[in-house]
Protein backbone atom coordinates (compact mmCIF):
# COMPACT_ATOMS: atom_id res chain seq x y z
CA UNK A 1 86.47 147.87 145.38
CA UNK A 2 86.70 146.56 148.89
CA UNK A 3 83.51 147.43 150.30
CA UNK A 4 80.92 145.28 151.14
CA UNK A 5 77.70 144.57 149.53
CA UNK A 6 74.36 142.18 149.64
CA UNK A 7 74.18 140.09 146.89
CA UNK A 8 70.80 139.75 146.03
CA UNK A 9 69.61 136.10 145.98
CA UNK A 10 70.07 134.45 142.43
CA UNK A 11 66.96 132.90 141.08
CA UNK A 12 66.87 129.00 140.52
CA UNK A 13 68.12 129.68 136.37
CA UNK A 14 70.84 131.69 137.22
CA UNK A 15 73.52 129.06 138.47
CA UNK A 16 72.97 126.36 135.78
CA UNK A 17 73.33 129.52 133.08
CA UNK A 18 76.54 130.37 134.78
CA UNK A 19 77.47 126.89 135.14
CA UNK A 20 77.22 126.36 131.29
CA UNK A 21 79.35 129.53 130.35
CA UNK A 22 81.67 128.87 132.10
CA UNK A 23 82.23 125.64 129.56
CA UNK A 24 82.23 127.38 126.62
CA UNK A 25 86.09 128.45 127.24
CA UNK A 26 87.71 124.58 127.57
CA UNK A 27 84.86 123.05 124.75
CA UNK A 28 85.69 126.01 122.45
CA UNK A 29 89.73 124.43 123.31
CA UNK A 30 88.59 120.97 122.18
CA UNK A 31 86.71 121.83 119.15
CA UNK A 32 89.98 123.90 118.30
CA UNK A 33 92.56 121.18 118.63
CA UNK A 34 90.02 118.56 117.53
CA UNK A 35 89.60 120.34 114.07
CA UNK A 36 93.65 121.38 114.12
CA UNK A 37 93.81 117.78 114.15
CA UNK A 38 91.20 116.88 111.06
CA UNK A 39 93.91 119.91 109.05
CA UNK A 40 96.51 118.37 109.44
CA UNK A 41 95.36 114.90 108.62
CA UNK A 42 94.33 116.27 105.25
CA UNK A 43 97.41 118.67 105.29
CA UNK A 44 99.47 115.52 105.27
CA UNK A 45 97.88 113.85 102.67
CA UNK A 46 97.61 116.79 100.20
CA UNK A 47 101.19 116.94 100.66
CA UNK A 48 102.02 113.21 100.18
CA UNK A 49 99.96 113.28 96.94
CA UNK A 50 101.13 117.04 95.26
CA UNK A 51 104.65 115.73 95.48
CA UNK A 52 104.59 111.82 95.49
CA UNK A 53 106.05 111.14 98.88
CA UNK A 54 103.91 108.07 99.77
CA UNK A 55 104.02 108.75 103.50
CA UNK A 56 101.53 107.20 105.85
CA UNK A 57 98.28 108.61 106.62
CA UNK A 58 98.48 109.72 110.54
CA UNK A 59 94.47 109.87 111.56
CA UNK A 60 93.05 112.75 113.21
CA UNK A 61 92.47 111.03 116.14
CA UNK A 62 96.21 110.55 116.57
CA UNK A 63 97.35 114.12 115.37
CA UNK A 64 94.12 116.02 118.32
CA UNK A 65 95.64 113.71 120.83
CA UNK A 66 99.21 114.98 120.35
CA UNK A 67 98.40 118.22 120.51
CA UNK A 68 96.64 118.11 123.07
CA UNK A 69 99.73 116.67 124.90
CA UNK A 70 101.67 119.43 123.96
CA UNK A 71 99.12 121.72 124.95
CA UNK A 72 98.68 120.11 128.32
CA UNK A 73 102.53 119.57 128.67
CA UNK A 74 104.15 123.03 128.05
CA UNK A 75 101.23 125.78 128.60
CA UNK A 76 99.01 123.89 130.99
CA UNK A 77 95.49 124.36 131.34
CA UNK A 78 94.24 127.67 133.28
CA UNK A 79 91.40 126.99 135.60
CA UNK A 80 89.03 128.86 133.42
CA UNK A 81 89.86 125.98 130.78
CA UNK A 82 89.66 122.80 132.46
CA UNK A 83 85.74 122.81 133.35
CA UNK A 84 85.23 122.37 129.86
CA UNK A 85 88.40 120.49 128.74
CA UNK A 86 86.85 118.00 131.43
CA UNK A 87 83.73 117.63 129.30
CA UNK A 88 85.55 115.34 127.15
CA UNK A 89 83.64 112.55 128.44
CA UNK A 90 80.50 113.56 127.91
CA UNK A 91 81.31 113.81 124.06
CA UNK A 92 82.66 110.33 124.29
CA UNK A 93 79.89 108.88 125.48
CA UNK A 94 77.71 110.88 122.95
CA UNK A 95 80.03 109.86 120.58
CA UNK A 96 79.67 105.97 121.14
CA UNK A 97 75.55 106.64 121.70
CA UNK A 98 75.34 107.92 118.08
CA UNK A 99 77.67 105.38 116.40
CA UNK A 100 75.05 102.70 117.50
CA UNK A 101 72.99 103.85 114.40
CA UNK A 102 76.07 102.17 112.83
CA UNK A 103 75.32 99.07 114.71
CA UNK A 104 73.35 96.54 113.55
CA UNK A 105 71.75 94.13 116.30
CA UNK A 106 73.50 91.22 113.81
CA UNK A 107 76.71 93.31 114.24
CA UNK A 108 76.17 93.09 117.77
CA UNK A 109 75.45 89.29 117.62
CA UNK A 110 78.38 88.75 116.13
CA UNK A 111 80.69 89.91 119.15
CA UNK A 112 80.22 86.18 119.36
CA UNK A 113 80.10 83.61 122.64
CA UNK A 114 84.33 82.79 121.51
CA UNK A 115 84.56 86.89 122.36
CA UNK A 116 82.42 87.28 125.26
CA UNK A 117 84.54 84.52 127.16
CA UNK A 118 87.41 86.54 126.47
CA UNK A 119 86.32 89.44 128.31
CA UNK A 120 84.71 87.62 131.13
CA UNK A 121 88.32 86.56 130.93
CA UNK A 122 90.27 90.01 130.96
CA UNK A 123 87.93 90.74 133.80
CA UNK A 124 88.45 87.81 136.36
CA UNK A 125 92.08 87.89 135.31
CA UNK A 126 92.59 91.53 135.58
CA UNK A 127 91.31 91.33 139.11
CA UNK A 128 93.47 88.79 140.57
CA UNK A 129 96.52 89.71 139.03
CA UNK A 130 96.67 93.43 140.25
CA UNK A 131 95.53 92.08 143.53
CA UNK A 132 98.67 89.56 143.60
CA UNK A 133 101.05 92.59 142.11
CA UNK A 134 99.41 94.89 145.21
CA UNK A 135 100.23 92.30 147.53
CA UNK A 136 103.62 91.52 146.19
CA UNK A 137 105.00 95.61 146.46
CA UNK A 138 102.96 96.00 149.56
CA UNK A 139 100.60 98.49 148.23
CA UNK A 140 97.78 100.48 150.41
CA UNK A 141 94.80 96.70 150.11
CA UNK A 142 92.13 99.45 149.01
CA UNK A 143 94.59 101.46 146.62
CA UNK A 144 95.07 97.58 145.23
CA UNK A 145 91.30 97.42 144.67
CA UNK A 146 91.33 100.60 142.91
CA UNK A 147 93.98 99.22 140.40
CA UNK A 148 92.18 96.21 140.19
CA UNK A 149 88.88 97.73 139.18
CA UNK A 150 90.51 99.98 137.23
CA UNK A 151 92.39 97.77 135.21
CA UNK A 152 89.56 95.14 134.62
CA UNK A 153 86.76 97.61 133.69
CA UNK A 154 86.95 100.99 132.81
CA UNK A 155 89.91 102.65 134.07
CA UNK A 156 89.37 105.87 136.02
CA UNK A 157 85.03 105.89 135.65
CA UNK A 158 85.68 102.52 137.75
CA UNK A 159 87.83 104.20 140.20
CA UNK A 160 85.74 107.16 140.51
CA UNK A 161 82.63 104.89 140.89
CA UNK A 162 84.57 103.25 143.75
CA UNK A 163 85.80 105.87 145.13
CA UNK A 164 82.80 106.58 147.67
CA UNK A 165 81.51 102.35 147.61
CA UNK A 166 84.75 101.44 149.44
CA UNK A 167 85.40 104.31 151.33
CA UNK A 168 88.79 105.16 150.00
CA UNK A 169 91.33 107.56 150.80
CA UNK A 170 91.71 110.73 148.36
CA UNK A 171 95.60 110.23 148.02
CA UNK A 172 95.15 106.44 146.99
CA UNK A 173 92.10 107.54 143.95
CA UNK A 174 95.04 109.85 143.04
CA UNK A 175 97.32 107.62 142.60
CA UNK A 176 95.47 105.02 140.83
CA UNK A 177 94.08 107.19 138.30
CA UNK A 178 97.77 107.97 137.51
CA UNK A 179 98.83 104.74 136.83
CA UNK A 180 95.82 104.20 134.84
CA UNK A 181 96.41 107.75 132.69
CA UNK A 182 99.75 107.44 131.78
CA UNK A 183 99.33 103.40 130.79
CA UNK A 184 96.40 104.30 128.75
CA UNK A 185 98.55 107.42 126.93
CA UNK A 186 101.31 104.65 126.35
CA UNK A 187 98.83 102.41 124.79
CA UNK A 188 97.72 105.07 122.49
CA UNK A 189 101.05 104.57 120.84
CA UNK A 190 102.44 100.92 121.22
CA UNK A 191 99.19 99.44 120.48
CA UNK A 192 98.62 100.53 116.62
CA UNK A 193 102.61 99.30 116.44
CA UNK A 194 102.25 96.56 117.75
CA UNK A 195 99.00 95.22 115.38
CA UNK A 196 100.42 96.28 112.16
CA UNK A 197 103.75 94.55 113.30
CA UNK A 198 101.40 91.22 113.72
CA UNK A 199 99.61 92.02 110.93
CA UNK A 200 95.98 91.29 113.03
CA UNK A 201 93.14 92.02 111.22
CA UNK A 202 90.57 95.17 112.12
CA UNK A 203 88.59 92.51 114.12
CA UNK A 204 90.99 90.74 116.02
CA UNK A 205 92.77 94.35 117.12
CA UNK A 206 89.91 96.21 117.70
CA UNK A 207 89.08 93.55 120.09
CA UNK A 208 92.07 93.37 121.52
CA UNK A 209 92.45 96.94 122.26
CA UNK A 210 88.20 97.07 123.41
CA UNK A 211 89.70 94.36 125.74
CA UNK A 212 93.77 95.62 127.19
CA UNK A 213 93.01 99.14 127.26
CA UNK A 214 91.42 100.69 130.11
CA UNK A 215 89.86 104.16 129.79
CA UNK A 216 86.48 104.12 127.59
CA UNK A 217 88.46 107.12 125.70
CA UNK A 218 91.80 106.08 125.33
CA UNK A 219 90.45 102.03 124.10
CA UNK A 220 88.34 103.49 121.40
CA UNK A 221 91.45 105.98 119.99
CA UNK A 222 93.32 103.06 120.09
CA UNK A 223 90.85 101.14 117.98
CA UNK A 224 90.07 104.00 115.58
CA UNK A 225 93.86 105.08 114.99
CA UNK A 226 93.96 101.58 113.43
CA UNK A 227 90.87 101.46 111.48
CA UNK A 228 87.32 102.73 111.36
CA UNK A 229 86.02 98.87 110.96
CA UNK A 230 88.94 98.30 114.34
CA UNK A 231 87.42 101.16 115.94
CA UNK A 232 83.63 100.08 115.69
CA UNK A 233 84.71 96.56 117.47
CA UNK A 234 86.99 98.34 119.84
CA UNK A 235 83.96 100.07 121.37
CA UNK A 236 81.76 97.18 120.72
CA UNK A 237 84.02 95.11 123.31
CA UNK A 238 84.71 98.07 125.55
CA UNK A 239 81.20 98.53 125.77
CA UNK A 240 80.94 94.85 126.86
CA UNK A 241 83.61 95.65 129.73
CA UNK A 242 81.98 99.10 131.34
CA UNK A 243 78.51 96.87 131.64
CA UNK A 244 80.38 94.66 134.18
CA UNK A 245 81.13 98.09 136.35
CA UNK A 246 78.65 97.86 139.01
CA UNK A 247 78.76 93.69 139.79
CA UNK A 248 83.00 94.44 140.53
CA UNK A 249 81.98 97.82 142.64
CA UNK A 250 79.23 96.19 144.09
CA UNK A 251 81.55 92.84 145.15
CA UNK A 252 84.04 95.36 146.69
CA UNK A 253 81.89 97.40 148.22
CA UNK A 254 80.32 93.65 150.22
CA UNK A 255 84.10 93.04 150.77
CA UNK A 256 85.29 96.10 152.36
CA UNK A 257 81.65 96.51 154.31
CA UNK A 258 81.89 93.27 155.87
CA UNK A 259 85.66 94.27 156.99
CA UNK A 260 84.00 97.20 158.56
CA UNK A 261 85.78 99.82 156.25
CA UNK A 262 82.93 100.70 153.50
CA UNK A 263 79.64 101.76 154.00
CA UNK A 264 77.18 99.33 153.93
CA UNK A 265 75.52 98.26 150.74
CA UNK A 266 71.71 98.39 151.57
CA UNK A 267 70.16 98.29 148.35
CA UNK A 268 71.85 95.84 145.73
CA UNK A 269 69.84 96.42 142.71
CA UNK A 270 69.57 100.06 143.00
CA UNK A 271 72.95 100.03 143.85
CA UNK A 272 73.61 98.48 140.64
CA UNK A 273 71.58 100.51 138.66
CA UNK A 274 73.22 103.80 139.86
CA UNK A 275 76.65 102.22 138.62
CA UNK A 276 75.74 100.92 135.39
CA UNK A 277 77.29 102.84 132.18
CA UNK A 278 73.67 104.13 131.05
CA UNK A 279 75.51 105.64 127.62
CA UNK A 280 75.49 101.49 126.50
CA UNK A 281 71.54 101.55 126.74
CA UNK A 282 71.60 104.47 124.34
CA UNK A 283 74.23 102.52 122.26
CA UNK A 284 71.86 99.58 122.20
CA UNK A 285 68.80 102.21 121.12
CA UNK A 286 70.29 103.69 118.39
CA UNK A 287 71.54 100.09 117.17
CA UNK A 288 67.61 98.50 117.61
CA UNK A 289 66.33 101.70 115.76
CA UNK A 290 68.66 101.10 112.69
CA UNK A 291 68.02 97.21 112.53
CA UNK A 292 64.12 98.61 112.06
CA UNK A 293 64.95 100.85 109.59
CA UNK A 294 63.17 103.90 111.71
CA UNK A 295 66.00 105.75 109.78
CA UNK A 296 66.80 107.16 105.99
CA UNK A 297 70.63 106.93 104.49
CA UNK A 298 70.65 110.63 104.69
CA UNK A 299 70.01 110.32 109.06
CA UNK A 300 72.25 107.52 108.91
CA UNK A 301 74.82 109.78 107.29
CA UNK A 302 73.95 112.49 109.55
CA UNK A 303 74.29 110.84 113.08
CA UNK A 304 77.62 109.27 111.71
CA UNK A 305 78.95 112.58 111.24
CA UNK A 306 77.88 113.92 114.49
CA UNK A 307 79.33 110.89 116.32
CA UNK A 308 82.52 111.56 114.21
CA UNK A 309 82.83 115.04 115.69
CA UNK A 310 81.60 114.18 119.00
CA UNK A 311 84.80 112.00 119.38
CA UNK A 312 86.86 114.82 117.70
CA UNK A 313 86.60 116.97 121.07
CA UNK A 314 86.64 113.48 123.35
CA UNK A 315 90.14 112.74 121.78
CA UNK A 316 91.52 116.28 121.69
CA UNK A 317 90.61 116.04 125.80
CA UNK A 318 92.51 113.20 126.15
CA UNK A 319 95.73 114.66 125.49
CA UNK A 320 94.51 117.76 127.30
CA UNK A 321 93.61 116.25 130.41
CA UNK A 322 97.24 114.43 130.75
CA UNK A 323 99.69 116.02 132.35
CA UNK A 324 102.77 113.69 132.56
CA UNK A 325 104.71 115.38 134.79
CA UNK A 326 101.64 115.65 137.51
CA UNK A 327 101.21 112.02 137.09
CA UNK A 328 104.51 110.84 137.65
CA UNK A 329 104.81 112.88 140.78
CA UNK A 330 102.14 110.51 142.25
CA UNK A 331 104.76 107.89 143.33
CA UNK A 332 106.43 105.34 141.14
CA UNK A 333 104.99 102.23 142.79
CA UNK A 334 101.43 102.75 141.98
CA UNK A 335 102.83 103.04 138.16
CA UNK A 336 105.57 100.12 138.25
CA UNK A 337 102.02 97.46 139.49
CA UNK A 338 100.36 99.42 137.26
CA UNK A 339 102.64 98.91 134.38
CA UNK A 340 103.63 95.06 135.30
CA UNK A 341 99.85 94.48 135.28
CA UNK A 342 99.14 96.34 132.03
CA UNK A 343 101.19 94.62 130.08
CA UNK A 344 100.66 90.91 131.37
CA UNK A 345 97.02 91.83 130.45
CA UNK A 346 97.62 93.14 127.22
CA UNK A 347 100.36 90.12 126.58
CA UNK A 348 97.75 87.71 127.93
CA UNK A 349 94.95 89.03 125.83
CA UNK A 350 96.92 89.06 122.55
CA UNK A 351 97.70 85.58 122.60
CA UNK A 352 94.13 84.43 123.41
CA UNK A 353 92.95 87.00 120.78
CA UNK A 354 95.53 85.76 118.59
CA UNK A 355 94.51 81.94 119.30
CA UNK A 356 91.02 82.96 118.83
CA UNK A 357 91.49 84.46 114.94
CA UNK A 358 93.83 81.67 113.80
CA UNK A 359 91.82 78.57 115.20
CA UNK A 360 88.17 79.79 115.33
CA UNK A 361 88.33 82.30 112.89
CA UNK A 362 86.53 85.40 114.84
């Protein structure tokens, strides 16, 4: 088995076939864990009604998520997993293309002026309080910038989109993204608590989590754990956020440049271009296409049940992709400004959020 050989060269359909089996492994995982999670949703509530227990309904979304955790937590994920595990994002983004058909432009209208000031908001506040906290415990300045953007936009697609703009060390994206994985796990849980212990309506929370959660993925579980009306705004706001991505990676990328430490920024608009979420422009298609009626009930139906299971694999990869004990071996002070930060935004946002339902009725 040792001896050498010429492998013949591979013809240009070859890799990309390869490539793509090589996925089939990690999405077959997802689909598994996504639909272990759909039975025992519907496990739990044949149970509650054959013998009268009244317990709570725990979504889908909630139960794929956990065990994926476990998953993640006690097996790990062999390598010959995690290629396709990792395409968890590509059904979220598919997922939150397709629920546009649910999306009326009126529906998008109403996110309302009172709501886009609040994420302009999150954003400009975000920035210069993780900035202050990075400061304050002495943090690497660009590893601050990464848990600035992070925190303000879209979690780790903001860091990764970063990571080559600012010309930033591999140890500091690593630690970032760590803070921002194991906050946005957190939120999964304390979130849904915390709204049903205000009582906030599906509007007012889905907003509120579209706006204090980070990750694309972890801000619409959070929004659909608490509703299907919580989750649609959830994204809706998100949404909002990730189009904001390449203006803050474009400003840091000028900041760092003119210090000498980035590359620099030749192009602006194509620069822009490259960094903007292009999954909201598909989002925005699919919600002009409905307002025109270009679809029946029946396709309506349809690409709501495809965006249903899309998310079913993007949820079961978040709790396969997080591995707590990797990310707290990534230092603690990355995490403590990461946590002090997370939750003055989230406090923060509440209360205007809160404000915004009680005195201008959103």
């Amino acid at each position: 088995m040792a001896t050498s050989t010429v492998v013949p060269r591979q013809t240009g359909s070859q890799p990309s076939f390869l490539k793509a089996l090589r996925l089939i492994p990690g999405i077959a995982l997802l689909a598994a864990v996504g639909y272990a999670g759909k039975l025992l949703q519907q496990f739990g509530i044949d149970l509650s009604n054959t013998h009268h227990l009244g317990l709570p309904t725990i979504e889908y979304v909630l139960w794929a998520i956990l065990l994926g955790l476990l998953i993640s937590n006690t097996f790990g994920l062999s390598a010959w997993l995690r290629a396709g595990v990792d395409t968890y994002d590509f059904w979220l983004k598919a997922g939150i293309v397709l629920l546009g058909s649910r999306f009326l432009l009126g529906d998008l209208r109403h996110l309302g002026g009172i709501n886009l000031l609040l994420v302009f908001f999150e954003i400009v506040f975000s920035l210069a309080f993780m900035t202050l906290l990075g400061r304050i415990f002495r943090l690497n300045p660009k590893l601050t910038s990464l848990l600035a953007m992070g925190s303000s936009i879209c979690g780790v697609s903001a860091i990764m989109a970063a990571k080559g703009a600012i010309d930033v060390e591999e140890e500091d994206v690593s630690y970032a993204m760590a803070a921002i994985l194991l906050l946005g796990a957190i939120s999964l849980f304390a979130f849904p608590l915390i709204g049903h212990a205000l009582h906030l309506s599906d509007r007012a929370y889905g907003l509120w989590a579209g706006l204090a959660v980070d990750n694309t993925a972890e801000s619409t579980a959070a929004g659909a754990l608490y509703s299907d009306a919580a989750g649609k705004m959830a994204v809706l706001a998100k949404s909002t956020r990730n189009a904001f991505i390449g203006f803050v990676v474009l400003a840091y990328a000028v900041y760092w440049s003119a210090r000498g430490q980035a590359p620099e920024v030749r192009n602006k608009a194509v620069f822009l271009w490259q960094k903007f979420p292009k999954f909201v422009l598909g989002l925005l298609f699919l919600s002009v296409l409905a307002t025109l009626h270009v679809f029946s009930a029946a396709q309506l139906t349809s690409l709501s049940n495809l965006s249903h299971w899309a998310f079913l694999l993007a949820f079961a990869g978040v709790g396969l992709r997080t591995n707590v004990r990797e990310l707290t071996r990534q230092g603690m002070r990355p995490l403590v400004v990461g946590l002090l930060g997370e939750v003055a935004i989230a406090s923060i946002t509440l209360g205007l959020v809160y404000a915004a339902e009680h005195f201008f009725r959103i």
